[in-house]
N, C-alpha and C. Protein backbone atom coordinates (compact mmCIF):
# COMPACT_ATOMS: atom_id res chain seq x y z
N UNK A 1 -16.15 36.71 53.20
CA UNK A 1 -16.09 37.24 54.54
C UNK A 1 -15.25 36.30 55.41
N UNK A 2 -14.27 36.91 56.17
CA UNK A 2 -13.67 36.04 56.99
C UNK A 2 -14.70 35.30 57.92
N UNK A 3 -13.68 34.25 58.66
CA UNK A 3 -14.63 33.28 59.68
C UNK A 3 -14.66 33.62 60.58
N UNK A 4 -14.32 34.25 61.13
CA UNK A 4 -14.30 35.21 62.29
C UNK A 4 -15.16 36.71 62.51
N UNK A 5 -16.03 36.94 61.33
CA UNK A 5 -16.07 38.25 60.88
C UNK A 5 -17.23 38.14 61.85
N UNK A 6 -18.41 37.42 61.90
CA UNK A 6 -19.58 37.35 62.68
C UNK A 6 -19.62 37.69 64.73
N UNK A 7 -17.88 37.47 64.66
CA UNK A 7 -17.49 37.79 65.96
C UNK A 7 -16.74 39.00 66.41
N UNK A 8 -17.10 40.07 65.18
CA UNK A 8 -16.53 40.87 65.17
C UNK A 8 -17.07 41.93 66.94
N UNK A 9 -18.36 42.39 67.18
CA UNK A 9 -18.27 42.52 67.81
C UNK A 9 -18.11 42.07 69.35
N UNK A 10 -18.42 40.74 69.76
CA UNK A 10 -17.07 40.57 71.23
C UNK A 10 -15.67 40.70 71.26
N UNK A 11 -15.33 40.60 69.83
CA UNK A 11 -13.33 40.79 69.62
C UNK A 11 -13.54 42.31 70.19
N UNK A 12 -14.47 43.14 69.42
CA UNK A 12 -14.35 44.74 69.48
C UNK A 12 -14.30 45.07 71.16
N UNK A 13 -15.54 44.39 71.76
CA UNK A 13 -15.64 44.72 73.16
C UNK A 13 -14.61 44.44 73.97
N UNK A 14 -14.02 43.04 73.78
CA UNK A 14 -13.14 42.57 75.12
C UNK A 14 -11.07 43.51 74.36
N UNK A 15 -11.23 43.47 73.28
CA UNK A 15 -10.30 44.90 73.22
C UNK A 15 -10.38 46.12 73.73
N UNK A 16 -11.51 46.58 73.93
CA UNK A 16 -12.02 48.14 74.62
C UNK A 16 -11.79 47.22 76.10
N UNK A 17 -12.17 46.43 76.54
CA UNK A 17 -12.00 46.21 77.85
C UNK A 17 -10.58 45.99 78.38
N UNK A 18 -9.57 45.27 77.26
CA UNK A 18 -7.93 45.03 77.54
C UNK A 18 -7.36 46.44 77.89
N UNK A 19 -7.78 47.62 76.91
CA UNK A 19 -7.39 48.64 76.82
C UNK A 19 -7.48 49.25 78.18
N UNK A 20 -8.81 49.59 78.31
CA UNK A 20 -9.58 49.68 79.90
C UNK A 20 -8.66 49.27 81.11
N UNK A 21 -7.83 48.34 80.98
CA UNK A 21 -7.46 47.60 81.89
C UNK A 21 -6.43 47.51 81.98
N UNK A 22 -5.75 47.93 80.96
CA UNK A 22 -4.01 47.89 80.80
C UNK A 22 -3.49 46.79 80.56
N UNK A 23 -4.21 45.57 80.48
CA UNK A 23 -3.79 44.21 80.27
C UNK A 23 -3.78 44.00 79.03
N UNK A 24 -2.42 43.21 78.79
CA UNK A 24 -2.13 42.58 77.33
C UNK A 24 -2.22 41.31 77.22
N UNK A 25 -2.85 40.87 75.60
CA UNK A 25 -3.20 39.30 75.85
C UNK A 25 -2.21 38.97 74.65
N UNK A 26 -1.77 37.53 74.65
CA UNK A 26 -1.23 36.78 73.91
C UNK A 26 -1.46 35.28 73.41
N UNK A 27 -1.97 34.83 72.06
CA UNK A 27 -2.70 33.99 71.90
C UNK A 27 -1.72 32.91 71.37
N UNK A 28 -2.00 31.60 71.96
CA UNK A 28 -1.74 30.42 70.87
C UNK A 28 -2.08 29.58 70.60
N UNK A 29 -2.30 29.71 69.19
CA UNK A 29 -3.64 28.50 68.68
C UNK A 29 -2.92 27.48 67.48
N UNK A 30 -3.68 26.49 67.87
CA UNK A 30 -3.17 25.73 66.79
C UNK A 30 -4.28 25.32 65.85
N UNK A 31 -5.43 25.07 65.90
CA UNK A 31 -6.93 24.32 64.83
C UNK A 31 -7.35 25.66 64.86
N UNK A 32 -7.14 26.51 65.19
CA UNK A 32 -7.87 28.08 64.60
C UNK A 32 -7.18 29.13 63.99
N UNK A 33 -5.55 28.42 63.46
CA UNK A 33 -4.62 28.77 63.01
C UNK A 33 -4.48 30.62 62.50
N UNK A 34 -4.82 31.38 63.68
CA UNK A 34 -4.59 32.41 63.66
C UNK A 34 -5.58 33.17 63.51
N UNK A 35 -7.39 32.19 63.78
CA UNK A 35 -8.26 33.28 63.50
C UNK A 35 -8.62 34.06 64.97
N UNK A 36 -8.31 33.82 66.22
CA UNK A 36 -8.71 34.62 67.21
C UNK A 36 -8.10 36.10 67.20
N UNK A 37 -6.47 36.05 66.61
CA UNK A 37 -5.49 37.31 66.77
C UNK A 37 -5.76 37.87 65.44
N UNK A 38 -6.41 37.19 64.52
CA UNK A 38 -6.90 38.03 63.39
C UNK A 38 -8.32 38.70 64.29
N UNK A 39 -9.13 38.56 64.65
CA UNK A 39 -10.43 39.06 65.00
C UNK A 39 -10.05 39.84 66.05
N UNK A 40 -8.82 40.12 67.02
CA UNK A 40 -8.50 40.91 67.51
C UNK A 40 -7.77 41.86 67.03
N UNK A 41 -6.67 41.64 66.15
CA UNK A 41 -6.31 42.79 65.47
C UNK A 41 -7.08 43.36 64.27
N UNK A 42 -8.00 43.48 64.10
CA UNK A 42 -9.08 43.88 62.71
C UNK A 42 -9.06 45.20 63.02
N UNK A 43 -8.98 46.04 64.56
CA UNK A 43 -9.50 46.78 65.11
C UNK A 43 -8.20 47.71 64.71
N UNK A 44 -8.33 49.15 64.44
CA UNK A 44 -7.33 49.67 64.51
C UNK A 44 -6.97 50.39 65.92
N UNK A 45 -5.67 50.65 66.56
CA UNK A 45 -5.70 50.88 67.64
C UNK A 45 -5.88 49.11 68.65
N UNK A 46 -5.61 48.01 68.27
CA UNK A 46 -5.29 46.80 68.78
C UNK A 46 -4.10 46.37 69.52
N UNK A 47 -2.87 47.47 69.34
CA UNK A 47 -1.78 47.26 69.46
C UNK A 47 -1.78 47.39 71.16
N UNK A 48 -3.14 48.10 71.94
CA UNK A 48 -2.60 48.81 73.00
C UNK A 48 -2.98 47.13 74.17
N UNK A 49 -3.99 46.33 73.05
CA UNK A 49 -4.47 45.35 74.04
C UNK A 49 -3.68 43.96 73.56
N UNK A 50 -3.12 43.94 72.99
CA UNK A 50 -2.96 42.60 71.74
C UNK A 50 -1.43 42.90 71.84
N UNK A 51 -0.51 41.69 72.59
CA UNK A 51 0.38 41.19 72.35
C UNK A 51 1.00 41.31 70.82
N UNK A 52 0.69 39.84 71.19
CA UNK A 52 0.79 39.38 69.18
C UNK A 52 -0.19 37.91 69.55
N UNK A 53 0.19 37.00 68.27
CA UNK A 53 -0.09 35.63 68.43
C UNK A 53 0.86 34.90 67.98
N UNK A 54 0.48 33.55 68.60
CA UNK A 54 1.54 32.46 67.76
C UNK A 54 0.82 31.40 67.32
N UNK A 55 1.24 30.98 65.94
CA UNK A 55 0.22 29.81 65.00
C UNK A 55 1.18 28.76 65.37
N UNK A 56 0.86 27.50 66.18
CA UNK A 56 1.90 26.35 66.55
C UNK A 56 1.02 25.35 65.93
N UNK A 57 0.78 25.20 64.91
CA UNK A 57 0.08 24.30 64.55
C UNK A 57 0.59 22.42 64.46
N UNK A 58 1.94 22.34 64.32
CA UNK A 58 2.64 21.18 64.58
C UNK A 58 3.19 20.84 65.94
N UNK A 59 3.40 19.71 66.75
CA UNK A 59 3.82 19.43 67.78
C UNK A 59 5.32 19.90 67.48
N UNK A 60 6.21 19.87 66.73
CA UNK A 60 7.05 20.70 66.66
C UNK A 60 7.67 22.10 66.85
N UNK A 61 6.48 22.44 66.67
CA UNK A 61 6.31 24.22 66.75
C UNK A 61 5.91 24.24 68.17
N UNK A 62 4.68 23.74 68.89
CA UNK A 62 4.09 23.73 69.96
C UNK A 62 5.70 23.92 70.96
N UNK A 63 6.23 22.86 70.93
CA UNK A 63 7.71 22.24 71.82
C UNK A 63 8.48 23.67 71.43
N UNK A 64 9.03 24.05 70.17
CA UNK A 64 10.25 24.66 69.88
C UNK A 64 9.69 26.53 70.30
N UNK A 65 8.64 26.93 69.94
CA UNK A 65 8.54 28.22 70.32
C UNK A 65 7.79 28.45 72.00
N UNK A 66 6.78 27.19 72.46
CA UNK A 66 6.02 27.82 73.04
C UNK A 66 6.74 26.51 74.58
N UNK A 67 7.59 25.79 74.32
CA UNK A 67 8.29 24.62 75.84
C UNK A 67 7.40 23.64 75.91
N UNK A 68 6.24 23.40 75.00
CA UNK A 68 5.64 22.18 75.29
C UNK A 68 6.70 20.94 75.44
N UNK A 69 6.26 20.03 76.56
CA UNK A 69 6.85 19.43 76.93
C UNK A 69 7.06 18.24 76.00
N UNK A 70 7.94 17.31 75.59
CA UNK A 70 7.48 16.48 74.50
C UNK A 70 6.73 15.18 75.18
N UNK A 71 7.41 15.02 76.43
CA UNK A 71 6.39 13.77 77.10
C UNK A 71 4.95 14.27 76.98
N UNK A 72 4.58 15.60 77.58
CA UNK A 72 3.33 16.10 77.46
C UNK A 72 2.26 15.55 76.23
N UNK A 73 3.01 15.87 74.86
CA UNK A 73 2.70 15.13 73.72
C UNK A 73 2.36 13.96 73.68
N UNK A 74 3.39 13.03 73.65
CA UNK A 74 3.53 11.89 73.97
C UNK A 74 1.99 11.22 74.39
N UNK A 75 2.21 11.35 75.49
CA UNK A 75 1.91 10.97 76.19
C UNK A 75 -0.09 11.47 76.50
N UNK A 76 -0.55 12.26 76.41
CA UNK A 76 -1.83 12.78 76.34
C UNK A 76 -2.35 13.58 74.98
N UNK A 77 -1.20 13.95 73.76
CA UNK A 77 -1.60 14.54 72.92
C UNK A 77 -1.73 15.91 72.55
N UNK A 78 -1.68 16.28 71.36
CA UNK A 78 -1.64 18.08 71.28
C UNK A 78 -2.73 18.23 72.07
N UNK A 79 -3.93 17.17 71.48
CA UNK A 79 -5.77 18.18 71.77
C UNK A 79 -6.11 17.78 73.94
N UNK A 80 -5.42 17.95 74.10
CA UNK A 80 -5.67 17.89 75.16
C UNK A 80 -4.99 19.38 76.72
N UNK A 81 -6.07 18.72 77.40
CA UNK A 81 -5.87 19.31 78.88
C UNK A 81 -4.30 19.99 79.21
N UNK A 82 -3.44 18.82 79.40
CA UNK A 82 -2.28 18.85 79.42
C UNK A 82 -1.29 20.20 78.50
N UNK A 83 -1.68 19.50 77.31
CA UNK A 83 -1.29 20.46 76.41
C UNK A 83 -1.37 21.88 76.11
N UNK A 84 -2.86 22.17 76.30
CA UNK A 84 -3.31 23.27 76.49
C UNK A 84 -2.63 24.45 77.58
N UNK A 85 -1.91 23.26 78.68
CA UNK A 85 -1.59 24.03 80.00
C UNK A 85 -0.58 24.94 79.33
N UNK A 86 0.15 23.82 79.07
CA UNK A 86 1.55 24.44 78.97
C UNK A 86 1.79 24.78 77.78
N UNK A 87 0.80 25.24 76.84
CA UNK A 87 1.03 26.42 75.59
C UNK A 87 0.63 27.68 76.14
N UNK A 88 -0.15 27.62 76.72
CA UNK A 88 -0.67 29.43 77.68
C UNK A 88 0.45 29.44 78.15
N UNK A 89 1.05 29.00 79.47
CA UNK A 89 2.28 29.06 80.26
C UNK A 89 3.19 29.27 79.70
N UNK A 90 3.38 28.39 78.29
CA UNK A 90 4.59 28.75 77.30
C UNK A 90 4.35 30.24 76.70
N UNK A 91 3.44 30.56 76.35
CA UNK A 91 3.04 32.50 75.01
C UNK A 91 3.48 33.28 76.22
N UNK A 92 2.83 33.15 77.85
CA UNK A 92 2.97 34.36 78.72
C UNK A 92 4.87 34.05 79.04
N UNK A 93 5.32 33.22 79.06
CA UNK A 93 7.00 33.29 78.96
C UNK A 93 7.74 33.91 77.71
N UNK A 94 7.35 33.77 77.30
CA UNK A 94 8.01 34.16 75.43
C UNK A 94 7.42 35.84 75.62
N UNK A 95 6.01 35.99 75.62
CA UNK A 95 5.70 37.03 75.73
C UNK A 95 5.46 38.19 77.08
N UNK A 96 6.44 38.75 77.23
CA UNK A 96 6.95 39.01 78.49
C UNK A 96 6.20 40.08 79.10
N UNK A 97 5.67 41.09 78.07
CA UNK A 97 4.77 42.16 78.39
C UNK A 97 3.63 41.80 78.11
N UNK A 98 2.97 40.03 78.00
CA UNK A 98 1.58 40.08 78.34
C UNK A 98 1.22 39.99 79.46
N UNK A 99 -0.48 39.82 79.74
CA UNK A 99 -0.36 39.53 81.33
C UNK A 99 -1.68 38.34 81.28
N UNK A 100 -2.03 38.25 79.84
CA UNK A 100 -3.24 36.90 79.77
C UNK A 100 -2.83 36.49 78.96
N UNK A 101 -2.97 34.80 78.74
CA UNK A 101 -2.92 34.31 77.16
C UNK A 101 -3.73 33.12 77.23
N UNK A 102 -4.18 32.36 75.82
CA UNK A 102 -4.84 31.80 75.65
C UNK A 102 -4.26 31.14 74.79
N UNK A 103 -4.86 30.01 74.83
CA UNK A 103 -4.46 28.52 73.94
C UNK A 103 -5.38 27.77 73.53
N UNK A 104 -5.49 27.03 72.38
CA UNK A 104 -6.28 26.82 71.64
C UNK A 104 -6.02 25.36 70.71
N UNK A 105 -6.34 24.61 71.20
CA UNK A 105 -5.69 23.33 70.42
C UNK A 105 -7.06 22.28 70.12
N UNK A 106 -7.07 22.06 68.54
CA UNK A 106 -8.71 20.96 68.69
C UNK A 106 -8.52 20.18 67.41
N UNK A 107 -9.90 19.74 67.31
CA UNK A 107 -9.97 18.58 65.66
C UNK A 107 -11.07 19.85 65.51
N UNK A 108 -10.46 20.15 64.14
CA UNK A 108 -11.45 20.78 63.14
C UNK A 108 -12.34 20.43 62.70
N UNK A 109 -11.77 19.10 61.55
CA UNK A 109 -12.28 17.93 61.12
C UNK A 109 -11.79 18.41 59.68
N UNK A 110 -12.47 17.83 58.77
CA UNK A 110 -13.43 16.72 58.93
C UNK A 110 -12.44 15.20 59.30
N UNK A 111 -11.38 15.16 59.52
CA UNK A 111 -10.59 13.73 59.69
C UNK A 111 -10.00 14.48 60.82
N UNK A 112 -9.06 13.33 61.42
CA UNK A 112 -7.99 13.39 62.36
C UNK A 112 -8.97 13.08 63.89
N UNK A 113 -10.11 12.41 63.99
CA UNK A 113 -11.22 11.76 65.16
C UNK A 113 -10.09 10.89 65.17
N UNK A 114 -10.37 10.30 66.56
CA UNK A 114 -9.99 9.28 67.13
C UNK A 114 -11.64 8.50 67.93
N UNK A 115 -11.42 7.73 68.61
CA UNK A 115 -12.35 7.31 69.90
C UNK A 115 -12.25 8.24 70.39
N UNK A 116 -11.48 8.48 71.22
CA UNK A 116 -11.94 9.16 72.42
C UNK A 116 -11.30 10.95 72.00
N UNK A 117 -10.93 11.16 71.14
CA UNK A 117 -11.29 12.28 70.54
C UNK A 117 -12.30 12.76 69.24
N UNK A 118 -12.94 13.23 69.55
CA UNK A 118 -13.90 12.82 68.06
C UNK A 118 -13.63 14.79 67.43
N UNK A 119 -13.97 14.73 65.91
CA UNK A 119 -13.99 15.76 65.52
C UNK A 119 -14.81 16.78 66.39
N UNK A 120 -14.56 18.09 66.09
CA UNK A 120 -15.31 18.91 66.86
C UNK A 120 -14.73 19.51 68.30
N UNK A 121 -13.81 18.49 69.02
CA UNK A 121 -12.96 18.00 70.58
C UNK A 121 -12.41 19.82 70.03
N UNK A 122 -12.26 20.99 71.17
CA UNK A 122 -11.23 21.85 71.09
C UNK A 122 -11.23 21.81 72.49
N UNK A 123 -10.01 22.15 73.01
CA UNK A 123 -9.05 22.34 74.39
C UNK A 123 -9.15 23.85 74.62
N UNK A 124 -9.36 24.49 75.88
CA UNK A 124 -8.87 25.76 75.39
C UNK A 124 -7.95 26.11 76.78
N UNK A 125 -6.98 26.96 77.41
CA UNK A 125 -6.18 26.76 77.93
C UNK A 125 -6.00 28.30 78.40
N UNK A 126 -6.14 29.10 79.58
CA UNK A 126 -6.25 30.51 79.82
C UNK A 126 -4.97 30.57 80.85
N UNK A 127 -4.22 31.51 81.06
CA UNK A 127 -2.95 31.70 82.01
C UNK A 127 -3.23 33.07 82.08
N UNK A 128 -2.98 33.55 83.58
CA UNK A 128 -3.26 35.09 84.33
C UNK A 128 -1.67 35.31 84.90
N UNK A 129 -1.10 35.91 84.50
CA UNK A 129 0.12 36.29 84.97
C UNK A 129 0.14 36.42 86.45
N UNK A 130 0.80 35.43 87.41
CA UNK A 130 0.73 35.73 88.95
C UNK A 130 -0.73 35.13 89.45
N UNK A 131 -1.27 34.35 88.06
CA UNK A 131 -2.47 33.65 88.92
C UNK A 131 -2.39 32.28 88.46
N UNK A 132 -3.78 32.06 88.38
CA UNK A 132 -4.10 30.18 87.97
C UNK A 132 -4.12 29.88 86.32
N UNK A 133 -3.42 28.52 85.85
CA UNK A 133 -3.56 28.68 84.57
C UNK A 133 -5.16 27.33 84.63
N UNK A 134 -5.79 27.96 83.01
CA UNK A 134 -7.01 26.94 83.62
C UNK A 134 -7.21 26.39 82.17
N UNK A 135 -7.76 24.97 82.33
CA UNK A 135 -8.33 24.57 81.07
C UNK A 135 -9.40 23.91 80.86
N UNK A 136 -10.46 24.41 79.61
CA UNK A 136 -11.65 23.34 79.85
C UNK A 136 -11.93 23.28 77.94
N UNK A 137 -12.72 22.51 77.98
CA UNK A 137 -12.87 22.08 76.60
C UNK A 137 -14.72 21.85 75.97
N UNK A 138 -14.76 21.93 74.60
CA UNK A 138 -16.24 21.92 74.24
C UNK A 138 -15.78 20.82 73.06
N UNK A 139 -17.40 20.63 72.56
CA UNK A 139 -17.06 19.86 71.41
C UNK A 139 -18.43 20.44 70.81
N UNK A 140 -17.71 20.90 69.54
CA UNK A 140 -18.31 22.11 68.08
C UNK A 140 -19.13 21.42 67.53
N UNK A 141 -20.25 21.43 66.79
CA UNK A 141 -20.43 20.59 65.58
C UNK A 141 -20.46 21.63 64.61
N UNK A 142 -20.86 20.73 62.92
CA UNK A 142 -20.69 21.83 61.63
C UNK A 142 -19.89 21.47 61.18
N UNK A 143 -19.01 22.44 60.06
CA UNK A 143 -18.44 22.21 59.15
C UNK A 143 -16.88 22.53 59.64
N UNK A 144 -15.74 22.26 59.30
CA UNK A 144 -14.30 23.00 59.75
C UNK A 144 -14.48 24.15 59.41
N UNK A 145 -15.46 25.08 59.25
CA UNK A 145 -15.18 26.29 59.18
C UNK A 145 -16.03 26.67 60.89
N UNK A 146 -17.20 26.21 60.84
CA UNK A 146 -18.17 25.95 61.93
C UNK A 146 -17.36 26.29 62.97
N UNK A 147 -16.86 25.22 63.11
CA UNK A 147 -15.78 24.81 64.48
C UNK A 147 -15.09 25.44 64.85
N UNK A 148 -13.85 26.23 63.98
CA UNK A 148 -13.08 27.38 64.03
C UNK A 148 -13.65 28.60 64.71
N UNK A 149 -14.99 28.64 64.33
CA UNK A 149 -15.32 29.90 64.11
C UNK A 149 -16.43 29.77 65.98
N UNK A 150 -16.58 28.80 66.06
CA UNK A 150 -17.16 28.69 67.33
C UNK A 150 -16.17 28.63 68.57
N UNK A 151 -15.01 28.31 68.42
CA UNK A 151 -13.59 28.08 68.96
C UNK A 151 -13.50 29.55 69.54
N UNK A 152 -13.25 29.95 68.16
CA UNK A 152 -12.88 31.89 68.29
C UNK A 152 -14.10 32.24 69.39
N UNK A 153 -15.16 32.26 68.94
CA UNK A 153 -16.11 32.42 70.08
C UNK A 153 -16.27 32.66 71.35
N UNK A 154 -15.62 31.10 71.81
CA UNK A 154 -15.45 30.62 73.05
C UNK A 154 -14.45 31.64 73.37
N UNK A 155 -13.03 30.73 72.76
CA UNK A 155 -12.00 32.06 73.11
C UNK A 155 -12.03 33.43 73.65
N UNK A 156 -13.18 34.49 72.58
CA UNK A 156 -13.13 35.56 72.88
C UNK A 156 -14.06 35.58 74.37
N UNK A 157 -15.10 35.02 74.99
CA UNK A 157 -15.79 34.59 76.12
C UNK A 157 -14.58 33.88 76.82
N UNK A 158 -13.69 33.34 77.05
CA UNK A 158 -12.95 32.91 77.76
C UNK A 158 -12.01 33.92 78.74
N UNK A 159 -11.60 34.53 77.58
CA UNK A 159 -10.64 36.07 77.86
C UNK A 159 -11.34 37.33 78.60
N UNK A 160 -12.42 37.33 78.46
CA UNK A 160 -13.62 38.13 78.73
C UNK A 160 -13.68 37.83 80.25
N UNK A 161 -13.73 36.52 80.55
CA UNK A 161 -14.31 36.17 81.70
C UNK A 161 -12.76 36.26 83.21
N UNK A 162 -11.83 36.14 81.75
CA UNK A 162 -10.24 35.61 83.02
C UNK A 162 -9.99 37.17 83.22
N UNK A 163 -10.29 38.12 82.18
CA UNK A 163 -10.25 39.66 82.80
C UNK A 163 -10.81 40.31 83.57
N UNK A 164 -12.08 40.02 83.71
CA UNK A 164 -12.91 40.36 84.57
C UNK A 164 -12.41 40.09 86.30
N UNK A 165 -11.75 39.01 86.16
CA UNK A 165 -10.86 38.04 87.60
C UNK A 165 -9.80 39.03 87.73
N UNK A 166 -8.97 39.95 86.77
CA UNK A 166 -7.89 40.58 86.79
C UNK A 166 -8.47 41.66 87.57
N UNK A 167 -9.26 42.15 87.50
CA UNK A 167 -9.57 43.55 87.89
C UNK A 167 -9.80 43.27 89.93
N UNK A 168 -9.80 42.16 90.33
CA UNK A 168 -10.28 41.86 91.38
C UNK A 168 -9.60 41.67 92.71
């Protein structure tokens, strides 16, 4: 069973609600390497709420598809605040007919902790077309599947909550 499969129904709901709403979302994740836009497209009929996604899983990719800044990197790191900003900011530029996107950058685990990042650390990063881009962060415990799959979670509650602001 996919890792995402247990979240099948909030993916289902906040798609009936994109639809509802005319708003298109566009995702980019990097430590959940494509499971949020998988749990959104599962649905047939996804196309009307669902952009696409983008898997930036290297600071390379982050910079070359989505404008992360490289000082940004540098300087505060993929898993961070910073970063997070300007990968949402980057998917809703690239993706021109969305009007939400989300970003997604963390330690899975089980390696790649630091101090002051410890496994578990995900970023998550929301942009409203013509509004505020916002970012806040949790820290998962469990297994790297755990984490992913609690990420997606959040995510799908994140999107849920920045649409609800759209309608207003």
């Amino acid at each position: 069973m996919p890792e995402w499969a247990a979240l099948s129904g909030p993916a289902a709901q906040l798609l009936a609600d994109l639809r509802a709403s005319g708003v298109r979302v566009i995702t980019a994740e990097s430590c959940t390497g494509g499971l949020l836009a998988a749990a959104l497209t599962h649905f047939p009929g996804s196309s009307e709420g669902v952009e696409g996604g983008f898997v930036t899983y290297s600071n390379t990719m982050k910079q070359a598809v989505l404008g992360v800044q490289a000082q940004t990197l540098k300087h505060y790191g993929a898993v961070s605040c910073q970063t997070v900003h300007e990968m949402a900011e980057g998917a809703l530029r690239v993706a021109t007919l969305a009007t939400l996107s989300i970003a997604i950058s963390g330690i899975a685990g089980p390696g790649g902790a630091r101090p002051d990042k410890p496994v578990g650390l995900v970023w998550f990063g929301t942009a409203l077309r013509g509004g505020q881009t916002r970012a806040d962060s949790r820290i998962f415990t469990g297994s790297r599947a755990s984490v992913r799959s609690q990420a997606v979670e959040h995510a799908l509650s994140l999107l849920a909550q920045r649409l609800a602001e759209y309608g207003r």
